[in-house]
N, C-alpha and C. Protein backbone atom coordinates (compact mmCIF):
# COMPACT_ATOMS: atom_id res chain seq x y z
N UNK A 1 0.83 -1.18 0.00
CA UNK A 1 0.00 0.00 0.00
C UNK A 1 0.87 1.24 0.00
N UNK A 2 0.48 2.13 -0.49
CA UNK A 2 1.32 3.39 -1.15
C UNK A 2 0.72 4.62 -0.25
N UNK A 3 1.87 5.28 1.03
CA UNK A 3 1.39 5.48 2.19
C UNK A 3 1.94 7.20 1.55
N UNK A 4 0.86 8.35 1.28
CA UNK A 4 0.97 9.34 0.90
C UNK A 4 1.91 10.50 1.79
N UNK A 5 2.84 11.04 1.84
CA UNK A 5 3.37 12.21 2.62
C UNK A 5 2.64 13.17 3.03
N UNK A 6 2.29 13.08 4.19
CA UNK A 6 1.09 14.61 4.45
C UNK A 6 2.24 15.47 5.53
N UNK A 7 1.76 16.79 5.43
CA UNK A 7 2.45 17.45 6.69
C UNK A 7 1.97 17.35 7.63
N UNK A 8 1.99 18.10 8.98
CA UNK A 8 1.16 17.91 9.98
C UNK A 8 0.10 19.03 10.37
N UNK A 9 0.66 20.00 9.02
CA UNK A 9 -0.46 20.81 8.79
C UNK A 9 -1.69 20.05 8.36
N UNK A 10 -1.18 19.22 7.80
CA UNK A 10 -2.50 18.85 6.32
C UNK A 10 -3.31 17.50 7.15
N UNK A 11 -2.35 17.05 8.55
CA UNK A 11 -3.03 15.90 8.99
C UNK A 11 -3.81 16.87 9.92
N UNK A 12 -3.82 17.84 10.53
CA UNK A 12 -4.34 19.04 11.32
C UNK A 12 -5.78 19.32 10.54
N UNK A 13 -5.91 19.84 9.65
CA UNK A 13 -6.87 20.50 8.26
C UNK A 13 -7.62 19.00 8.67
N UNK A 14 -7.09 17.73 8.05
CA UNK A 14 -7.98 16.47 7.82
C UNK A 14 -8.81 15.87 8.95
N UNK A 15 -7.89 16.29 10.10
CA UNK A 15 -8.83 15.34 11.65
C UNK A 15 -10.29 17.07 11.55
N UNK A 16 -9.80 17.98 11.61
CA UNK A 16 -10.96 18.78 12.11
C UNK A 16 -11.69 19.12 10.98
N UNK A 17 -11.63 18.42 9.72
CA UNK A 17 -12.70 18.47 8.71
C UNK A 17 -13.44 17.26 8.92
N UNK A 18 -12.73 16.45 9.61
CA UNK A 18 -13.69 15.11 10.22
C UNK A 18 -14.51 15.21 10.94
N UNK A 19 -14.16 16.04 12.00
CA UNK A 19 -14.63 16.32 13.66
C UNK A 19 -15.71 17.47 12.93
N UNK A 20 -15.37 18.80 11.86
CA UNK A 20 -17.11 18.89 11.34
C UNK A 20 -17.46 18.52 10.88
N UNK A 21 -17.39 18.05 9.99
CA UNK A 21 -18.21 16.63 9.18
C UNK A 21 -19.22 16.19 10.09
N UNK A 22 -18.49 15.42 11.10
CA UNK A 22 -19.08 14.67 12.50
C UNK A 22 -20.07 15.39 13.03
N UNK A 23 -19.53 16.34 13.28
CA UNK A 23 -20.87 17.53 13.79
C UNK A 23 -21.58 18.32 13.06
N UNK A 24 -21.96 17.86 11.98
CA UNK A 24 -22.02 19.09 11.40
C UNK A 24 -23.66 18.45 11.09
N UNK A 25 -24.78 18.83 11.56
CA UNK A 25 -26.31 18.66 11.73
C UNK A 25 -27.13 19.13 11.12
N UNK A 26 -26.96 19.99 9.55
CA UNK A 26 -27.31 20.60 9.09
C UNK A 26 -27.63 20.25 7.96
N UNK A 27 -27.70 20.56 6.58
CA UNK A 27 -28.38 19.83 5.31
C UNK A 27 -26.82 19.27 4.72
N UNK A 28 -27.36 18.68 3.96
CA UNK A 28 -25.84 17.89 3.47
C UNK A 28 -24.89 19.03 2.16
N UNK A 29 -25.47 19.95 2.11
CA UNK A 29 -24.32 21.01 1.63
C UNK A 29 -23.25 21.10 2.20
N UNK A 30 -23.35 21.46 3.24
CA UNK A 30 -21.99 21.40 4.26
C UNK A 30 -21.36 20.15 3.81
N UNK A 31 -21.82 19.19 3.99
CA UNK A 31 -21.22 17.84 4.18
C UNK A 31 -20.64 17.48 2.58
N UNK A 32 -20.93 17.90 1.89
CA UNK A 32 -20.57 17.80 0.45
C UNK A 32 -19.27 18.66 0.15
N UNK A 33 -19.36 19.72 0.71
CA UNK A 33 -18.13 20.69 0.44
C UNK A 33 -17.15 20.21 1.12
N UNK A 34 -17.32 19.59 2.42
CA UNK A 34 -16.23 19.09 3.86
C UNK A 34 -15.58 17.87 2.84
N UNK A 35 -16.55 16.90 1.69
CA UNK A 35 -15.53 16.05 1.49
C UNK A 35 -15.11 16.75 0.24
N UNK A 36 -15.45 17.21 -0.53
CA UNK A 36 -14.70 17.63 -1.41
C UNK A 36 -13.16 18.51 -0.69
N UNK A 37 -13.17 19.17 -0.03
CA UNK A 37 -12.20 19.58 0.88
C UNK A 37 -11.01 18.72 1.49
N UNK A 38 -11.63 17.46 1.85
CA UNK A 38 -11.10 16.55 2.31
C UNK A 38 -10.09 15.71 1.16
N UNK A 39 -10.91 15.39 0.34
CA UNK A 39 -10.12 15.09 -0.97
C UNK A 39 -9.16 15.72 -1.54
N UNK A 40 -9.14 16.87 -1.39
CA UNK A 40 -8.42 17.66 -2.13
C UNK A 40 -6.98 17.69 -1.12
N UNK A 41 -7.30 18.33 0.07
CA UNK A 41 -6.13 18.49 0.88
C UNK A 41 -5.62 17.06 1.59
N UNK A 42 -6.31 15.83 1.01
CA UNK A 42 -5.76 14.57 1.48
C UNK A 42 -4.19 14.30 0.19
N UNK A 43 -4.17 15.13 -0.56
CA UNK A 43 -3.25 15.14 -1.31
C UNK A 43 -2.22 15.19 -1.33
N UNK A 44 -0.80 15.15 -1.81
CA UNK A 44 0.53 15.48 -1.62
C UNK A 44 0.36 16.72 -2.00
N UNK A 45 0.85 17.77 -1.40
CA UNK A 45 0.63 19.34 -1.94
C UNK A 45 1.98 19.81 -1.32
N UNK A 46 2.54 20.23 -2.66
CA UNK A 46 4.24 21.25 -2.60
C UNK A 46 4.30 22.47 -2.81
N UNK A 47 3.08 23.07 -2.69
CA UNK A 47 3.46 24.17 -2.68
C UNK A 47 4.00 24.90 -1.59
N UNK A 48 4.71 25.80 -1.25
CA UNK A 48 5.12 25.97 -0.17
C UNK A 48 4.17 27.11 0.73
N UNK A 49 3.95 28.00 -0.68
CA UNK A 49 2.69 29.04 -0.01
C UNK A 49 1.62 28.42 0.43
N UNK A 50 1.10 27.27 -0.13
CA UNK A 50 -0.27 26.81 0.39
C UNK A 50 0.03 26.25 1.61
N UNK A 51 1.36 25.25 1.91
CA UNK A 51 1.81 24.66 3.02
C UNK A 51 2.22 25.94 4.13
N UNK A 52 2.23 26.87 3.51
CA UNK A 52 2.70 28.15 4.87
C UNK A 52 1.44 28.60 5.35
N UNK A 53 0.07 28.78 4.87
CA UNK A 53 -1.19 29.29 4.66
C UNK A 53 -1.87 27.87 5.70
N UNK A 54 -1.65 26.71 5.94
CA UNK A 54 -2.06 25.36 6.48
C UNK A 54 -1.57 25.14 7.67
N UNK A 55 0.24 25.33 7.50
CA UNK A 55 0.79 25.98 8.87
C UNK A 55 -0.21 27.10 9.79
N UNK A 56 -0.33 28.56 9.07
CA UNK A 56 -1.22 29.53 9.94
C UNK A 56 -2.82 28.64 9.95
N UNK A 57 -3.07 28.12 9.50
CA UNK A 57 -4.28 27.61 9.99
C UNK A 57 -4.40 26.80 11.56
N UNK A 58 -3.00 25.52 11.74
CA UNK A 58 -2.69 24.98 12.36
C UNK A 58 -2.69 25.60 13.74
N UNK A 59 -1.93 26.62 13.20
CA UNK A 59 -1.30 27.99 14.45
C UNK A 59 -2.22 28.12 15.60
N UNK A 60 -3.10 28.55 14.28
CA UNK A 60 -4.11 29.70 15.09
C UNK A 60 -5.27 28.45 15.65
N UNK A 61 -5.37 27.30 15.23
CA UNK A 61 -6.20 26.46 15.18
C UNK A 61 -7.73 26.49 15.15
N UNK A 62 -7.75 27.02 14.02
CA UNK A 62 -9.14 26.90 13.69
C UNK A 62 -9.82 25.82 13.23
N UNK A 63 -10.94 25.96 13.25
CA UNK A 63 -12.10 24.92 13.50
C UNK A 63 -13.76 25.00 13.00
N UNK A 64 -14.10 24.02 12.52
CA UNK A 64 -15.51 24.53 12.38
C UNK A 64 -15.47 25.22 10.83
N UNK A 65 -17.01 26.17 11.40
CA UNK A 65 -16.94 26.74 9.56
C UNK A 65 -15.98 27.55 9.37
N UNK A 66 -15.10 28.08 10.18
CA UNK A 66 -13.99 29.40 9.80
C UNK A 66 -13.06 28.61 9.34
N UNK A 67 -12.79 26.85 9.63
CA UNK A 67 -12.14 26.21 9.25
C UNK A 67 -12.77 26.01 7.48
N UNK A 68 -13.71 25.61 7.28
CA UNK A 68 -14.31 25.33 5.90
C UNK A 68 -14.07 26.56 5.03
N UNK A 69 -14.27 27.40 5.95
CA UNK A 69 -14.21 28.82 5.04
C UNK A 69 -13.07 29.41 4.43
N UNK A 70 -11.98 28.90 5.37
CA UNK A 70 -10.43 29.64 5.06
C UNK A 70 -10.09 28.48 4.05
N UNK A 71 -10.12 26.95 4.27
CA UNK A 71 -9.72 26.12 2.80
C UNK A 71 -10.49 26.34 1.72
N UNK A 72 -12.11 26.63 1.77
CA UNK A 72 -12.48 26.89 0.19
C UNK A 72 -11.66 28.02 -0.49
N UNK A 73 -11.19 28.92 0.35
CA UNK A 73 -10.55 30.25 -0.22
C UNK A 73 -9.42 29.21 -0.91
N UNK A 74 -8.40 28.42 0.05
CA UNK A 74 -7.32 27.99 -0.36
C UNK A 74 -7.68 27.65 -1.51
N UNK A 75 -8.56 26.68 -1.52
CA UNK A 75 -9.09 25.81 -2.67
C UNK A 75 -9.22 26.14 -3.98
N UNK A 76 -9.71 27.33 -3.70
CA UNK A 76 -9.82 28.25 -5.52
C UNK A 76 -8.60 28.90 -5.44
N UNK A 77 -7.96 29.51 -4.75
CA UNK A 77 -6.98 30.42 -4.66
C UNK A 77 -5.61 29.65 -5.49
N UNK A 78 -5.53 28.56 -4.91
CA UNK A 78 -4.48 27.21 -5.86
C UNK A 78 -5.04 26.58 -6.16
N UNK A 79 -5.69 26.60 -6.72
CA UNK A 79 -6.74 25.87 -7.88
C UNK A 79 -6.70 23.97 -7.73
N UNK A 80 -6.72 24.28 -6.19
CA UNK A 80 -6.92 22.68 -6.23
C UNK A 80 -8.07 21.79 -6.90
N UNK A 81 -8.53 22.69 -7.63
CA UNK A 81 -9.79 21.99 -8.64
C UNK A 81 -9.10 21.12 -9.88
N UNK A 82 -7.89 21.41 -10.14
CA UNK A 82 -7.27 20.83 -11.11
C UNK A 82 -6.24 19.48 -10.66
N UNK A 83 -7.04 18.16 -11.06
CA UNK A 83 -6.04 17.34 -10.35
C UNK A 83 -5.42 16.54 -11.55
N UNK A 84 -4.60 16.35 -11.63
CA UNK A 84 -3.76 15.21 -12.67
C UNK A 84 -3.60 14.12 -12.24
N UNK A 85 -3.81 13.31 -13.81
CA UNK A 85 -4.57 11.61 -13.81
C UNK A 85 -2.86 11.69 -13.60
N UNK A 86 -2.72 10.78 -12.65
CA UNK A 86 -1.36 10.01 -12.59
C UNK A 86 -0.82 8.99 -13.84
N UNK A 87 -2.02 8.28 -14.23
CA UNK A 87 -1.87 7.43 -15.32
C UNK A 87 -1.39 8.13 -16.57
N UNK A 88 -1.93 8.73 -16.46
CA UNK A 88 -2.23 9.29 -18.36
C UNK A 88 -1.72 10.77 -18.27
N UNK A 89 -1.15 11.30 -17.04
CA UNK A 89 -0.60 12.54 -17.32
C UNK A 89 -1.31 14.16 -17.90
N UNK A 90 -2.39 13.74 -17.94
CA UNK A 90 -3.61 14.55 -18.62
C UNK A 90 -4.12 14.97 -17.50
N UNK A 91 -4.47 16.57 -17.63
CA UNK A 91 -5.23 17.37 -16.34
C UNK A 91 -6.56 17.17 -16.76
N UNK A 92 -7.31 17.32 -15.87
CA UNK A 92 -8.39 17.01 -15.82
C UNK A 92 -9.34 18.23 -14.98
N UNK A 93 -10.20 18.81 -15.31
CA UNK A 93 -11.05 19.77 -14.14
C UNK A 93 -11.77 18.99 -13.50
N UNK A 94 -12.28 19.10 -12.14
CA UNK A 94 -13.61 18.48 -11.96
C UNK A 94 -14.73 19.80 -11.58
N UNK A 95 -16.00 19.40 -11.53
CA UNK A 95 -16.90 20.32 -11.36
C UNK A 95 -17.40 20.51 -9.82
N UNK A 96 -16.60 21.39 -9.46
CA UNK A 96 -16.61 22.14 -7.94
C UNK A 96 -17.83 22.75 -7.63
N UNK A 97 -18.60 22.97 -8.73
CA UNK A 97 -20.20 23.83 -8.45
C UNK A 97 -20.46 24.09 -6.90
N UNK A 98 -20.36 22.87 -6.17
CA UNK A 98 -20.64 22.67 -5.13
C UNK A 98 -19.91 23.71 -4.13
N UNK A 99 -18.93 24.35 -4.63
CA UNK A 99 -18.11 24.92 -3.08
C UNK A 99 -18.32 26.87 -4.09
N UNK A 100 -19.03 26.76 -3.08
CA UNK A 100 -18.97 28.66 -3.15
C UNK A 100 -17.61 29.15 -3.54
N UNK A 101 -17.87 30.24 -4.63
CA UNK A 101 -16.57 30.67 -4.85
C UNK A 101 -16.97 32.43 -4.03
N UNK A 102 -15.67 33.20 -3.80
CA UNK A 102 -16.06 34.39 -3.17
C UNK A 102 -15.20 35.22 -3.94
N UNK A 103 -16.01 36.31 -4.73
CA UNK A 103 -15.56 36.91 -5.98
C UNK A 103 -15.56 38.23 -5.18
N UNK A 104 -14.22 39.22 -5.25
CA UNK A 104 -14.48 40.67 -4.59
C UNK A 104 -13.61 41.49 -5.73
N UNK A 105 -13.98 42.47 -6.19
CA UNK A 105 -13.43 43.02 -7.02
C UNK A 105 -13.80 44.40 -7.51
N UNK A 106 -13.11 45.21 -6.98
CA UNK A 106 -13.85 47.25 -7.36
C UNK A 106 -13.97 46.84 -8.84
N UNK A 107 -13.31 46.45 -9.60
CA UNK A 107 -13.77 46.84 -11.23
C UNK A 107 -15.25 46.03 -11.35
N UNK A 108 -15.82 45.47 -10.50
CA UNK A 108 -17.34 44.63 -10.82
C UNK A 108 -17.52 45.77 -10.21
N UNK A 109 -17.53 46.80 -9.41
CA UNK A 109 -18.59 48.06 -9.50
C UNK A 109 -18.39 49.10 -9.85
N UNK A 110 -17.73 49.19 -11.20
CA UNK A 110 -17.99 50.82 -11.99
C UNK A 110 -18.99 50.97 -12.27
N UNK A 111 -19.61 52.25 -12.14
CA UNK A 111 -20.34 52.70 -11.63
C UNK A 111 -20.62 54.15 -13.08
């Protein structure tokens, strides 16, 4: 079995996307975004900015939805939407619909 390198940021991020998951009592939106989340950051990830950004998560130890909230940012921000087939070397998108994107931008309000 092929035992993946995580940091202890990223094993940090994975137990308390479990623990809301676990708690989380609400319609299964939540619960849909938590695994897509989960998937994504169950990954080998080198970047170093995203791994410094996982570190301050760790830090500060957040939890809960401020936890969900600060990885969807990650999530679009490094486009962990884009994963590559190991096999075939070919990127692939998948359809994230599911995770709110948060668009802020003065040029969307000229006026």
């Amino acid at each position: 079995m092929n035992t993946l390198a995580l940091s202890h940021a990223q094993h940090y991020v994975l137990a308390e996307l479990r623990m809301a998951y676990a708690n989380d009592s609400e319609a299964d939106t939540l619960r849909a975004q938590i695994g897509i989340l989960e998937q994504a950051f169950r990954q080998p990830l080198n970047r170093s900015s995203l791994q410094q950004a996982l570190r301050e998560i760790r830090s500060q130890r957040l939890s809960g939805p401020a936890l969900v909230g600060v990885l969807t940012e990650l999530y679009h921000l490094h486009n962990l939407d884009v994963l590559r087939d190991h096999a075939g070397g070919q990127v692939r998108l998948e359809d994230d619909d599911e995770l709110p994107r948060v668009v802020c931008s003065e040029g969307l309000l000229q006026g």
